[in-house]
Protein backbone atom coordinates (compact mmCIF):
# COMPACT_ATOMS: atom_id res chain seq x y z
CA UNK A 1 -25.60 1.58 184.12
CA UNK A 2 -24.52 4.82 182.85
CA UNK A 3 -26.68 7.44 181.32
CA UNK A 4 -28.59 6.62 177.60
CA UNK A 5 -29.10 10.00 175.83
CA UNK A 6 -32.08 9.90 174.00
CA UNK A 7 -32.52 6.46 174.34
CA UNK A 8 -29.21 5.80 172.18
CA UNK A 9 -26.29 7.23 173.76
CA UNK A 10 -24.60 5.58 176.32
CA UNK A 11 -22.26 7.93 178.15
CA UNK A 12 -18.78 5.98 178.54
CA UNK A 13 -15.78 8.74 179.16
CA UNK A 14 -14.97 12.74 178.93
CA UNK A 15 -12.49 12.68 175.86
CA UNK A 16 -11.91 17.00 176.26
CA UNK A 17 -13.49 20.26 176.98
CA UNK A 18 -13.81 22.79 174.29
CA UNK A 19 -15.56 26.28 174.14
CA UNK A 20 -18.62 25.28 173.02
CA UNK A 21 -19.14 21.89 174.82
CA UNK A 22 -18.06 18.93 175.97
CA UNK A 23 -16.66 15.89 173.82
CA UNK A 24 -17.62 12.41 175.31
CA UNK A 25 -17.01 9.08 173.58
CA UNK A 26 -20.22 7.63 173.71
CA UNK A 27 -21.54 3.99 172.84
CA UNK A 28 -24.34 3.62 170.08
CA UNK A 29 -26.86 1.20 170.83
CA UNK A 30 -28.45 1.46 167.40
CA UNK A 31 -25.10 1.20 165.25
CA UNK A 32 -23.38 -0.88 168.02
CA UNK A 33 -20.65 1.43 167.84
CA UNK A 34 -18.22 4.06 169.58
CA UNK A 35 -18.60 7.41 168.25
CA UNK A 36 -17.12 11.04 169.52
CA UNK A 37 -20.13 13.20 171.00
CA UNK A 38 -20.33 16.87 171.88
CA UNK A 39 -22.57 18.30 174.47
CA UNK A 40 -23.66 21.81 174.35
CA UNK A 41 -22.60 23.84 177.10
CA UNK A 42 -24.73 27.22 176.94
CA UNK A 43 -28.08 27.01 176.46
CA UNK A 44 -28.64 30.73 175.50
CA UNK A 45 -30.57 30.72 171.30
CA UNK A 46 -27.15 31.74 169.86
CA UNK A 47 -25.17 29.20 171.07
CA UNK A 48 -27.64 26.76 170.11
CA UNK A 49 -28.16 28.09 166.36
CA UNK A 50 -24.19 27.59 166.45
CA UNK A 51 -24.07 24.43 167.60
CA UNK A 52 -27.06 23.58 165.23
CA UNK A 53 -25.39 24.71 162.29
CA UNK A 54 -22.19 22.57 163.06
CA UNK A 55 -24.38 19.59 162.43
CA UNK A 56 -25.98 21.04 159.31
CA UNK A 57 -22.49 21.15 157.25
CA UNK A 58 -22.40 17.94 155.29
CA UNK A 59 -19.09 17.70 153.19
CA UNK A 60 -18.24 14.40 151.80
CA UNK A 61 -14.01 14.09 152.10
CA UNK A 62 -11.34 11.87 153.42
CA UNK A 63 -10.05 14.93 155.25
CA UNK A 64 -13.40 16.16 156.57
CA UNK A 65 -15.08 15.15 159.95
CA UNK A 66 -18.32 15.82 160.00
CA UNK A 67 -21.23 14.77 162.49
CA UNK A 68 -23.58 11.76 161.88
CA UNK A 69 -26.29 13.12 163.94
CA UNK A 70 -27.89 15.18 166.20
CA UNK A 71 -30.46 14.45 169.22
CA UNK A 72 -31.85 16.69 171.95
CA UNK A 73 -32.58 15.69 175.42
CA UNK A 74 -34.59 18.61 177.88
CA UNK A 75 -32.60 21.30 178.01
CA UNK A 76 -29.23 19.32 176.36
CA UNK A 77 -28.35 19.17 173.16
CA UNK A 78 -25.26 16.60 171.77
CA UNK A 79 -24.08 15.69 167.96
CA UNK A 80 -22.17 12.61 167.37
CA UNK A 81 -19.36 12.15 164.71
CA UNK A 82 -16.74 9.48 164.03
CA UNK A 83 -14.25 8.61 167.01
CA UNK A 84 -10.66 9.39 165.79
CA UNK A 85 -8.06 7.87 168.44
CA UNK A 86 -4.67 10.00 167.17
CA UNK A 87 -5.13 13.01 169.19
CA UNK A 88 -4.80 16.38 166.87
CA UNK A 89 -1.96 18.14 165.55
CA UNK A 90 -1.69 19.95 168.28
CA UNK A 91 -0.89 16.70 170.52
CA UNK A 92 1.36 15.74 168.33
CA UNK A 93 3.89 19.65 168.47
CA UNK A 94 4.05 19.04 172.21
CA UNK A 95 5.30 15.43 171.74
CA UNK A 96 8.05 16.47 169.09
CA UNK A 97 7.98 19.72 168.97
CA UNK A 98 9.23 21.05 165.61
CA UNK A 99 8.48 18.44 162.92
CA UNK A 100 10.64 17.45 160.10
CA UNK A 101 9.74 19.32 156.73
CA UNK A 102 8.11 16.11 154.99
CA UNK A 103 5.71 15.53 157.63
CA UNK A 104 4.87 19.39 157.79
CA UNK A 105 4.75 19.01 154.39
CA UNK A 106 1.75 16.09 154.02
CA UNK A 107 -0.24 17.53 156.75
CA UNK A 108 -0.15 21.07 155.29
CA UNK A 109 -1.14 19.26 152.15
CA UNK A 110 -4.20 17.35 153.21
CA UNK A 111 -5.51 21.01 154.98
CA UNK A 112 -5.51 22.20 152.05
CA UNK A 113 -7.04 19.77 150.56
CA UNK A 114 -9.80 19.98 153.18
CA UNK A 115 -9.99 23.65 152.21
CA UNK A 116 -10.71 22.95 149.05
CA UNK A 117 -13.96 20.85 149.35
CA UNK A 118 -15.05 23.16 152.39
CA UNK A 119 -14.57 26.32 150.38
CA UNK A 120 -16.43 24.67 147.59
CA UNK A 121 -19.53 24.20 149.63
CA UNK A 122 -19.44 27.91 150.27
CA UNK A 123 -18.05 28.09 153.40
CA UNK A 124 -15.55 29.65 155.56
CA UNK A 125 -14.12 27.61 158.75
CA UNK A 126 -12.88 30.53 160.25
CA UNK A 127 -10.86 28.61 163.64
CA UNK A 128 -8.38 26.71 161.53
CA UNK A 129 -5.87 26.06 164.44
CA UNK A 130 -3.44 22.61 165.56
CA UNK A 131 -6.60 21.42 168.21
CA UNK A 132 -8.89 20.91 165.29
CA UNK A 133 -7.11 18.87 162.97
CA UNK A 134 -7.66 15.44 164.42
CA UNK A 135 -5.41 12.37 163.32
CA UNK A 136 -5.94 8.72 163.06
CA UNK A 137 -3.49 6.61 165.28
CA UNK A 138 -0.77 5.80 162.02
CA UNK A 139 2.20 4.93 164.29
CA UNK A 140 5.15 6.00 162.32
CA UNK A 141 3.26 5.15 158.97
CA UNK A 142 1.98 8.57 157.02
CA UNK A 143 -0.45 10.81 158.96
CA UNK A 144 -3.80 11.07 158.36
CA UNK A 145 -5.24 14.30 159.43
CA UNK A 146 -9.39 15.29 159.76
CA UNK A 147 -10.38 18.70 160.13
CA UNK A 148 -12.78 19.43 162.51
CA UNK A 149 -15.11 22.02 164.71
CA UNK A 150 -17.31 23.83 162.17
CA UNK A 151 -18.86 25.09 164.99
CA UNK A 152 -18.15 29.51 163.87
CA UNK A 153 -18.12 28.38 160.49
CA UNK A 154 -19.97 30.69 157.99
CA UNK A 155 -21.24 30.50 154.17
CA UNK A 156 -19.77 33.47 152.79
CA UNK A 157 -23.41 35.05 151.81
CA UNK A 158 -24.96 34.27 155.44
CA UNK A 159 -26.08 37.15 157.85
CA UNK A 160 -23.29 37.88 160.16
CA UNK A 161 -24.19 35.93 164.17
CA UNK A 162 -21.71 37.76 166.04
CA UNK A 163 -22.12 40.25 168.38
CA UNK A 164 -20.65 43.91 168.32
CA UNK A 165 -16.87 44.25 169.80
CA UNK A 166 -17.18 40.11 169.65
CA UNK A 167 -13.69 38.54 168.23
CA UNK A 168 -14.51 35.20 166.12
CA UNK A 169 -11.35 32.94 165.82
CA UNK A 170 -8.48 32.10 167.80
CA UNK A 171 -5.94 34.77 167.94
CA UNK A 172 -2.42 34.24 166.81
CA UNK A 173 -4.12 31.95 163.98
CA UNK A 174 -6.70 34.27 162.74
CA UNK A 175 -6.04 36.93 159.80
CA UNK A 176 -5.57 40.54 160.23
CA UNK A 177 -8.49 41.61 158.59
CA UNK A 178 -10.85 39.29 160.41
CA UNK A 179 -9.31 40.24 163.88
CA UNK A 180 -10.83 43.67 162.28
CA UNK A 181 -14.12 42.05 161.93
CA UNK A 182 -14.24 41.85 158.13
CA UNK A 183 -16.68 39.75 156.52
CA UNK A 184 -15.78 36.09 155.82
CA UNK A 185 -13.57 35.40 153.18
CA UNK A 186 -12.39 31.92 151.97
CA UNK A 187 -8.34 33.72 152.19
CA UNK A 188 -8.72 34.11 156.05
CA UNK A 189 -8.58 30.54 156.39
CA UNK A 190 -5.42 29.96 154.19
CA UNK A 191 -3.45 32.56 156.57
CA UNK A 192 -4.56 30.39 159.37
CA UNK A 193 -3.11 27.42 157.51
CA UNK A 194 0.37 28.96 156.96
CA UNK A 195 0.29 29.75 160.56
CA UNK A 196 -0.47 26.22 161.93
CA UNK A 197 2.83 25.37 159.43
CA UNK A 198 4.86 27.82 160.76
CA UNK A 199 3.91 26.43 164.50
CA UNK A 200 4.85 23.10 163.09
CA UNK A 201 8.14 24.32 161.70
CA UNK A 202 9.81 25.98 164.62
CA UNK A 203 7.91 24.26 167.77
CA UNK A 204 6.66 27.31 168.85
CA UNK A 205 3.41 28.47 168.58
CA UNK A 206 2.74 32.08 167.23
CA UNK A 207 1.75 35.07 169.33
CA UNK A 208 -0.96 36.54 169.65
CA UNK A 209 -1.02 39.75 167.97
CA UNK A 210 -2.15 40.29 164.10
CA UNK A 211 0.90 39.45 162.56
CA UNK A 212 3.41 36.86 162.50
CA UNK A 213 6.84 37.17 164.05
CA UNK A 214 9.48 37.76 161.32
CA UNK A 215 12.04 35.91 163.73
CA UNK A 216 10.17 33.29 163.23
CA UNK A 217 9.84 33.35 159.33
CA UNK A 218 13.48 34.04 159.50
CA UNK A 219 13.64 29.98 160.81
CA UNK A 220 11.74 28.65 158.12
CA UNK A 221 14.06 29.92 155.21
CA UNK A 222 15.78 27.00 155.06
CA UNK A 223 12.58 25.49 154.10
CA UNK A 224 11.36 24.63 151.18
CA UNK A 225 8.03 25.26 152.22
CA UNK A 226 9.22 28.98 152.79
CA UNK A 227 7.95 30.04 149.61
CA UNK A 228 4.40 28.80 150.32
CA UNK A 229 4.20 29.37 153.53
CA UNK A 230 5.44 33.13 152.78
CA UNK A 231 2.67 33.46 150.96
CA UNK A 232 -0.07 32.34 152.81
CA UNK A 233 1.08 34.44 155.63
CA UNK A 234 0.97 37.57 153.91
CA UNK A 235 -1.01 40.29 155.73
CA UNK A 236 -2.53 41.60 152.49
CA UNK A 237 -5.77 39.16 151.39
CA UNK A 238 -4.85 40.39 147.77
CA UNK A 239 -1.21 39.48 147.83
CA UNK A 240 -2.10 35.43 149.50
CA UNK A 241 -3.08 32.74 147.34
CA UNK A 242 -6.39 33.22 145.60
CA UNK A 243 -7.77 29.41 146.96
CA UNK A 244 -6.48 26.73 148.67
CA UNK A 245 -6.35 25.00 145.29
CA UNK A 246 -3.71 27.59 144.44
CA UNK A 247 -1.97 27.47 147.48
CA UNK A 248 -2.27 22.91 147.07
CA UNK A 249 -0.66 22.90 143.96
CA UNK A 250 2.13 25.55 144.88
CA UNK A 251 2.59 22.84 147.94
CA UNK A 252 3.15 20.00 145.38
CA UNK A 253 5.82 21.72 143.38
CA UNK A 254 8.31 22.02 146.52
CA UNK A 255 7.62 18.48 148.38
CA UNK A 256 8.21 14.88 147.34
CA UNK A 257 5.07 13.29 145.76
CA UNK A 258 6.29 10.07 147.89
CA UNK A 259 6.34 9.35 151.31
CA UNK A 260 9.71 8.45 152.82
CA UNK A 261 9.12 6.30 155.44
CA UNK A 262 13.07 6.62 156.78
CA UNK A 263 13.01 10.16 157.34
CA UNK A 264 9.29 9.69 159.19
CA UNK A 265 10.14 6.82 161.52
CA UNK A 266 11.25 9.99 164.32
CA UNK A 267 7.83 10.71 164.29
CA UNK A 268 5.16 8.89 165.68
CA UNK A 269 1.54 9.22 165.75
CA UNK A 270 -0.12 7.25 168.82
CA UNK A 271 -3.19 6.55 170.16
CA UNK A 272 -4.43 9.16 172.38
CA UNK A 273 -7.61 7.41 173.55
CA UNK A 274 -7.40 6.98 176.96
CA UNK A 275 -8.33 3.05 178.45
CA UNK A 276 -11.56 2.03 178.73
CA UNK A 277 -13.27 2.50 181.93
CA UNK A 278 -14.72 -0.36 183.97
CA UNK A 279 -17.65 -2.57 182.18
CA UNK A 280 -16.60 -1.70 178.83
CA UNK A 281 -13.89 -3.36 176.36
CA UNK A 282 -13.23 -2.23 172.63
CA UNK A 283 -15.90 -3.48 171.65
CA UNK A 284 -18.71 -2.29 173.48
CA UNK A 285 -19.91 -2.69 176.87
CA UNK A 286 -18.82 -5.98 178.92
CA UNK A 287 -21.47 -9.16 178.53
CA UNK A 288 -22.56 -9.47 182.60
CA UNK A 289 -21.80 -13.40 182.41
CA UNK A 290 -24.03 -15.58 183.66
CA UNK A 291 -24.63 -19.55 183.71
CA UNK A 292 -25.81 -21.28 180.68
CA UNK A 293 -29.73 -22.14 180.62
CA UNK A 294 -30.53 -25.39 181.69
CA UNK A 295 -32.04 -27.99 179.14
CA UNK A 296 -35.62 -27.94 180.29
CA UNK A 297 -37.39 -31.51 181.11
CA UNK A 298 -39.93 -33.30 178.82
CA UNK A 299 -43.30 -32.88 180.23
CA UNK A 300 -44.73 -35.53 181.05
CA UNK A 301 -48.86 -35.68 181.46
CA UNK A 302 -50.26 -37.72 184.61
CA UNK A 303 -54.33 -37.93 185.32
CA UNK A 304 -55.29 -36.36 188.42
CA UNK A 305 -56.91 -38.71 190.72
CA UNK A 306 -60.36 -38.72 189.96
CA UNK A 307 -60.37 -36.89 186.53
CA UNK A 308 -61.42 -38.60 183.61
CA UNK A 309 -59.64 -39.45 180.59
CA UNK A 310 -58.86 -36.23 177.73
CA UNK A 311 -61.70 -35.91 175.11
CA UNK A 312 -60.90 -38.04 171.82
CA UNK A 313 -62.65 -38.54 168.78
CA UNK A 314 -63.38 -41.60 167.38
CA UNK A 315 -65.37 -42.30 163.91
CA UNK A 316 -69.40 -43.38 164.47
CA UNK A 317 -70.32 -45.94 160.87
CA UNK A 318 -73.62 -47.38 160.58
CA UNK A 319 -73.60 -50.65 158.96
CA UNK A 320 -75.53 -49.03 155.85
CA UNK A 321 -73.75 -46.27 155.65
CA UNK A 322 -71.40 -45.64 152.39
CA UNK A 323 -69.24 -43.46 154.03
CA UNK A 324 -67.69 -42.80 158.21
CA UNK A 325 -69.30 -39.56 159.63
CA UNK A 326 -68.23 -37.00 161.44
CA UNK A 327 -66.27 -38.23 164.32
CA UNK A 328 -67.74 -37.16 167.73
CA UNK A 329 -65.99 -36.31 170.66
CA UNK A 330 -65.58 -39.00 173.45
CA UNK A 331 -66.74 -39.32 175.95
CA UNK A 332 -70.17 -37.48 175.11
CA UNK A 333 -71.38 -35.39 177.98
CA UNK A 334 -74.61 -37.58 178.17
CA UNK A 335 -76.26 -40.68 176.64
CA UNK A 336 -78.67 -38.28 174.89
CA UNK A 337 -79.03 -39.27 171.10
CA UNK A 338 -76.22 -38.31 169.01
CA UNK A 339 -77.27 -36.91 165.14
CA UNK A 340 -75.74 -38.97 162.81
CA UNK A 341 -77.30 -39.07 159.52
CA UNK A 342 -79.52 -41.70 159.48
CA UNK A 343 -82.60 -41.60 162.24
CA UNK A 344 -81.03 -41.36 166.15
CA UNK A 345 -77.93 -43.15 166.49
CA UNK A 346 -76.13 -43.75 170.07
CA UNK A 347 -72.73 -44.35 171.54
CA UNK A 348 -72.48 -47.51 173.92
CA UNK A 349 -70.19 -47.42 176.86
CA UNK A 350 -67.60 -50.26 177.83
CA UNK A 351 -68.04 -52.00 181.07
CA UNK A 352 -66.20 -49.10 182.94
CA UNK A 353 -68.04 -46.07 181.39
CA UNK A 354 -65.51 -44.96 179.54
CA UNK A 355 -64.94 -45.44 176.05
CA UNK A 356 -67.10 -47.36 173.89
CA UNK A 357 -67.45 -51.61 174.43
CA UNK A 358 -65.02 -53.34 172.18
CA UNK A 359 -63.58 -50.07 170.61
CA UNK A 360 -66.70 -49.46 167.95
CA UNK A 361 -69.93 -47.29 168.38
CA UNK A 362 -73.24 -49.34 167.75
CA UNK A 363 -76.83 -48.50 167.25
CA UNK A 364 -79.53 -49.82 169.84
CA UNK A 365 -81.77 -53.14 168.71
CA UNK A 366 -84.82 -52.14 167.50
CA UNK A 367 -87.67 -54.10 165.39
CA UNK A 368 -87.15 -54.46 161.70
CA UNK A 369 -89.12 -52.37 159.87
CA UNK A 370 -89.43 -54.28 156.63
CA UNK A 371 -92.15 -56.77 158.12
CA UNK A 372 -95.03 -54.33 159.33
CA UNK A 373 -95.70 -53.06 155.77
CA UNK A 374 -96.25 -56.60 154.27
CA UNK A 375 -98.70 -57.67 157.18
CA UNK A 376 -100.72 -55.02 156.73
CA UNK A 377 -101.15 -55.24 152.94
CA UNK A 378 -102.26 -58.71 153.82
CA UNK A 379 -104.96 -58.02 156.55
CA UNK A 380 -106.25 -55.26 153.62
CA UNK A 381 -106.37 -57.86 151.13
CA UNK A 382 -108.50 -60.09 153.23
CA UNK A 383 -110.99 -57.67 154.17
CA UNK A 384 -111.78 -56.81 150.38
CA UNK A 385 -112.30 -60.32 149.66
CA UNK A 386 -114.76 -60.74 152.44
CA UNK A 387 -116.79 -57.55 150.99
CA UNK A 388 -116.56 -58.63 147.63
CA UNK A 389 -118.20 -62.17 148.52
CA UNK A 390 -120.83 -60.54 150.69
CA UNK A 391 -121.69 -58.87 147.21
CA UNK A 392 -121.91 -61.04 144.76
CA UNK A 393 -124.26 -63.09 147.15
């Protein structure tokens, strides 16, 4: 059996290997479920207040992937968030390289509107880049991306975690000011977004210095995303789009509100999960079969040789009793007198000891009572008639 983290986490496959840790899918015992894990790879207190903080960003949004939980093991720490089986943006340049304008388009679109809710919640992502915008596995239907890996993200009033002469962000993505080290600032991101679409326009990714190649804007002129995408490129935070609600509702006014499924069937989105390993199906790990349980027996109660009969009651009724008493248990463990309400009452055996004779319990013979009174009112009687004579003679 593979390892259970925490007592929950099953172990089941490596999925990738990112700077911070390693992604697993793992199998939830207490959900029943497959989820996407992360496992911390440095153990030193800033890497862990990182990797802590990634778990503490809760934003509610279809475009938004955010963990489900945390758990700590020793020295290991791992969060869990949903398993999405398309692969990321990134997969999906190297497949096709540069992408038709509508599907640069929608994906550029739902970013943004990732942006918005994320920047609403007061943070900064800060490592927008094709390898963290995850997509479900569509198949030629309309993409759905996820943004992902909050794991440098920063509220815009929080105390600065990185170290001196430390860059934060991935270069060719990141803005010019922050490869400076400026502060966080909610227009760094939308730079990073209008360099993922100009990677997605021309198949190339873009180097790595501070600012983008203008060969490469030259491409996307026949565009008609060139006017946003110009925008959110420009080097100058003051001259870029003041929010990625700005910059969504430029996007609207130069791409069809409707998806055209004939111009997207080039495209393909598939599933990047890769098979399950031995012992487990889609569905959790494999049942171990084994043979049905066998109808047990009726049990059937024999004496022992030699050992009397189970302990019954039966009811005890003296003839001038109203009402049975309390039944007693048979056989009685002696012939002693039994209590029964009325004087000493006793239990008479059958002919084999056990049990009582003909089924009913009956008192011992005795001598009536009702003719010793009467005698001795008459031997009284006669004795005060003898006196009385002696008397009156």
């Amino acid at each position: 059996m593979a390892e259970r983290f925490a007592g929950r986490y099953e172990f089941v496959d490596v999925l990738g290997d990112g700077g911070m840790g390693t992604v697993w899918r793992v199998w939830d015992h207490k959900e029943a479920t497959f989820r996407a894990a992360k496992m911390l790879k440095q153990s030193d207190s800033a890497s862990l207040l990182r990797f802590v903080r990634e778990t503490s960003w809760r934003i509610d949004h279809e475009h938004v992937v955010t963990p489900v939980g945390w758990s700590a093991e020793d020295d290991r720490v791992l969060f869990t968030m949903p398993l999405v089986a398309g692969g990321t943006v990134a997969t999906l340049a190297r497949d096709f390289g540069a992408l038709p304008g509508i599907w640069v388009g929608d994906l550029i679109g739902q970013l943004l509107s990732a942006l918005v809710a994320v920047h609403a919640a007061g943070l900064v992502h800060r490592d927008i880049k094709p390898s963290n915008l995850l997509l479900d596995a569509t198949g030629t239907g309309r993409p759905r991306l996820r943004l992902t890996d909050f794991g440098i993200a920063m509220a815009v009033d929080d105390p600065r975690m990185t170290r001196v002469g430390e860059v934060i962000g991935t270069p060719g993505y990141q803005s010019p000011e922050a490869f400076r080290g400026a502060d966080p600032d909610p227009r760094q991101d939308l730079y990073s977004v209008g360099m993922v679409a100009v990677e997605l326009l021309t198949g190339a990714r873009p180097p790595s210095g501070s600012n983008a190649d203008p060969v490469e804007l030259a491409e996307i002129g026949q565009s008609s995303l060139a006017p946003v995408v110009g925008r959110l490129i420009e080097p100058d935070p003051e001259r870029r789009f003041g929010s990625a609600q700005q910059a969504l509702d430029a996007l609207h006014g130069c791409t069809p509100t409707a998806w055209d499924r004939e111009r997207s069937r080039e495209i393909e989105v598939f599933d990047h999960l890769p098979p399950m390993p031995e012992g487990w199906t889609t569905h959790g790990p494999r049942e171990t079969a084994s043979p049905a349980p066998s109808q047990p027996e009726p049990l059937q109660f024999q004496r022992p040789p030699g050992q009397e009969l189970p302990a019954r009651e039966l009811p005890i009724q003296h003839p001038r009793d109203p009402q049975p008493q309390k039944q007693q248990a048979w056989p009685p463990a002696s012939d002693r007198p039994i209590a029964a309400g009325h004087g000493e009452r006793y239990v008479a055996r059958g002919d084999d000891g056990h049990g009582p004779a003909n089924g009913t319990a009956a008192p011992p013979a005795r001598r009536p009572a009702g003719i010793v009174f009467p005698l001795l009112a008459i031997g009284a009687g006669l004795i005060l008639i003898a006196v009385a004579a002696l008397l009156l003679s």
